[in-house]
Protein backbone atom coordinates (compact mmCIF):
# COMPACT_ATOMS: atom_id res chain seq x y z
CA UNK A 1 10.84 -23.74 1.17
CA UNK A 2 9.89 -20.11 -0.21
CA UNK A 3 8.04 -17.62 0.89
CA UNK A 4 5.24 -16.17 -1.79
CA UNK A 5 5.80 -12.93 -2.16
CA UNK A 6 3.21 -10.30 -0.68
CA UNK A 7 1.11 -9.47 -2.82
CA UNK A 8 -0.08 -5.92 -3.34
CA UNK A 9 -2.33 -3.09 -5.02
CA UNK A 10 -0.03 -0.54 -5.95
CA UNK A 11 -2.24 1.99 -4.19
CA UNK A 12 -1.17 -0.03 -1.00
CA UNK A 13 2.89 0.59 -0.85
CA UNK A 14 1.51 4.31 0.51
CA UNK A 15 -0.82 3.05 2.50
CA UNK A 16 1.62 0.69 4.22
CA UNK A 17 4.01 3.15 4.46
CA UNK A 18 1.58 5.43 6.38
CA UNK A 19 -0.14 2.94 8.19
CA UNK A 20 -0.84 3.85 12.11
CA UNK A 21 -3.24 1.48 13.54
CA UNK A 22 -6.52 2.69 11.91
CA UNK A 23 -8.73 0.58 8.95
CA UNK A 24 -11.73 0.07 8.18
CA UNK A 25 -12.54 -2.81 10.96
CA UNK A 26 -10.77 -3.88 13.88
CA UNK A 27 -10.42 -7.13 11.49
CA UNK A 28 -8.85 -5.49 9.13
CA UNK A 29 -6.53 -3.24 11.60
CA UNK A 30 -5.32 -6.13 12.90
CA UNK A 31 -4.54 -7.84 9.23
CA UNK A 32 -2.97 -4.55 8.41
CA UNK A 33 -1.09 -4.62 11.62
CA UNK A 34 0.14 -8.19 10.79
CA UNK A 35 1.14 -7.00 7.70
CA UNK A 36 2.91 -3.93 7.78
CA UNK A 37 4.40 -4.13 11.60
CA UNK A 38 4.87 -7.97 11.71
CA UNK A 39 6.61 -7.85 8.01
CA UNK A 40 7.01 -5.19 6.35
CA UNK A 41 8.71 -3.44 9.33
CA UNK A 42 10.34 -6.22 10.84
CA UNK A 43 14.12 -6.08 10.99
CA UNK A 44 14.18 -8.14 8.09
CA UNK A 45 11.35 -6.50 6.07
CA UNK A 46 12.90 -4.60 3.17
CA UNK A 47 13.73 -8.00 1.84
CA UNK A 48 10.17 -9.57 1.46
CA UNK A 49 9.62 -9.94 -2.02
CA UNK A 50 5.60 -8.13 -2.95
CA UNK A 51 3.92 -8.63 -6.05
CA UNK A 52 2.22 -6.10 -7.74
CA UNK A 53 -1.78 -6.87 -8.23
CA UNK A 54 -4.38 -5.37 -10.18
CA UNK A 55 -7.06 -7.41 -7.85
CA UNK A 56 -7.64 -7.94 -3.99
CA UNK A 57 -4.88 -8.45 -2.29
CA UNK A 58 -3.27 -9.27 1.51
CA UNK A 59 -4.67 -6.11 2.97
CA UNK A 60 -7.57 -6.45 1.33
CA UNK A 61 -8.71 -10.04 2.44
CA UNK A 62 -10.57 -8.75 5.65
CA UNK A 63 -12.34 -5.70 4.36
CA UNK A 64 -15.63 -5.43 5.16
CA UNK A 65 -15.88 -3.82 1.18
CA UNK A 66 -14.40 -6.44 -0.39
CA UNK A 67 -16.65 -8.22 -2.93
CA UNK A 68 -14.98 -11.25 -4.39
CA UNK A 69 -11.71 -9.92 -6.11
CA UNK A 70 -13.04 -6.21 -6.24
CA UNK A 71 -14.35 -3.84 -3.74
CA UNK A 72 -17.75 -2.12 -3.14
CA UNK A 73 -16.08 0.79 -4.60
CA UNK A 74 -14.23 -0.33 -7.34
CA UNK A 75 -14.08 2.93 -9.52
CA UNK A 76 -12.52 4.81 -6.73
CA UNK A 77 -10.21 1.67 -5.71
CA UNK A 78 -9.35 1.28 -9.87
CA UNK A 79 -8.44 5.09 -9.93
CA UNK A 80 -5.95 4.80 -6.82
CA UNK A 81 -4.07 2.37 -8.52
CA UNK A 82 -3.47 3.82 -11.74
CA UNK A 83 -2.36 6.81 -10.18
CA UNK A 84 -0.03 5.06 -7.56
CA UNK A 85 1.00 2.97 -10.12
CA UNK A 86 2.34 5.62 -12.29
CA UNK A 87 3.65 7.29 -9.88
CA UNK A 88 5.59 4.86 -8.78
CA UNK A 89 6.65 3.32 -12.07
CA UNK A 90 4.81 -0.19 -10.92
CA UNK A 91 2.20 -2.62 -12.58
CA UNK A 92 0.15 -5.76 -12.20
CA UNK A 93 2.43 -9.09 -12.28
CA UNK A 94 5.49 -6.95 -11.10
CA UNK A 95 7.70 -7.98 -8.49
CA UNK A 96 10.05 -6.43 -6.24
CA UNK A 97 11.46 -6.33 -2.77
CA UNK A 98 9.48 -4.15 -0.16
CA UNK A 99 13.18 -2.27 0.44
CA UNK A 100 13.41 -2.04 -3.57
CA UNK A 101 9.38 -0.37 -3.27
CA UNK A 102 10.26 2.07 -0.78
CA UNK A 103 13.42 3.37 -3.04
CA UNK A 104 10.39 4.12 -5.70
CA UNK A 105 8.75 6.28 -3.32
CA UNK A 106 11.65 8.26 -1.81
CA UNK A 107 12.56 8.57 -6.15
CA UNK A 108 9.46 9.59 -7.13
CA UNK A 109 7.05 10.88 -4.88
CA UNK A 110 7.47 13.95 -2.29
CA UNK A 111 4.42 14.45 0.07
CA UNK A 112 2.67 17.28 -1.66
CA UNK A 113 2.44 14.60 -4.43
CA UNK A 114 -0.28 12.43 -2.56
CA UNK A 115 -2.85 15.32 -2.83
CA UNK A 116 -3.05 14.71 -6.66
CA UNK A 117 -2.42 10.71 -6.41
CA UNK A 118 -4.33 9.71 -3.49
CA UNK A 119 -7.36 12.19 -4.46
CA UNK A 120 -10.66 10.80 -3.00
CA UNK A 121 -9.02 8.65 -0.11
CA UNK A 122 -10.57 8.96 3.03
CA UNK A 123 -7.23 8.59 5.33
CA UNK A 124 -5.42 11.64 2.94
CA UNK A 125 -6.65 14.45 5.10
CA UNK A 126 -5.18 12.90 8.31
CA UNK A 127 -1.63 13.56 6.95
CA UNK A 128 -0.24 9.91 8.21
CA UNK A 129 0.99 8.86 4.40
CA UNK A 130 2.41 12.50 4.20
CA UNK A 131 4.15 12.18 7.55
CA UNK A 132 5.39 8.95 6.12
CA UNK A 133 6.76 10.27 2.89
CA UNK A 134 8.33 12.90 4.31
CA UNK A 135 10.31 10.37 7.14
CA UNK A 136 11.13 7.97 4.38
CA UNK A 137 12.72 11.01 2.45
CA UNK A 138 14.52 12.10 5.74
């Protein structure tokens, strides 16, 4: 029996990478948590396969912005991804291993890069995806 692979917004691979126990919800913390800390970072994380998604995906299922496959603020959401998915060379119906997405951002994106690509997050001025690109770069 296979796993299906994780599927996620390309906007997301930073956000997972940065993740540090704070969302939108404690609903969604603890989704993210389960996530990113029970797979992705798990010894054998780099391995999980994640497909790339243009719509809602894991992280999003718990949101309290969520609106059917969208988001309250879809413009805002939309505009993430097409920059994180340039970025990182990545689009909808894409698959690759988490380990394989991480290469893509130690590649192609150095911190300073998040201030253009992640422009109009909330969570960018707290530095944690920074922090995270910068580790991951080591």
């Amino acid at each position: 029996m296979s796993v299906p692979p994780l599927r996620l917004r390309p906007h997301h691979i930073l956000c997972s990478l940065g993740f540090e126990g704070h969302g939108y919800s404690d609903t969604f913390t603890a989704n993210m948590e389960a996530i990113v800390v029970g797979r992705l970072r798990a010894a054998l994380g780099d391995a999980t396969m994640v497909e790339i998604t243009a719509t809602a995906d894991a992280i999003c299922a718990p949101c309290p912005r969520k609106r059917g496959q969208g988001c309250e603020a879809q413009f805002e959401i939309d505009t993430l991804d097409t920059a994180h998915g340039a970025a990182l060379g990545v689009s909808a119906g894409e698959r690759l291993t988490w380990g394989e997405a991480q290469d893509r951002v130690r590649a192609r994106i150095k911190p300073d890069d998040l201030d253009v690509i992640c422009a109009g997050c909330r969570w960018l001025d707290l530095g944690l995806c920074k922090s995270a690109v910068a580790r991951l770069q080591g």
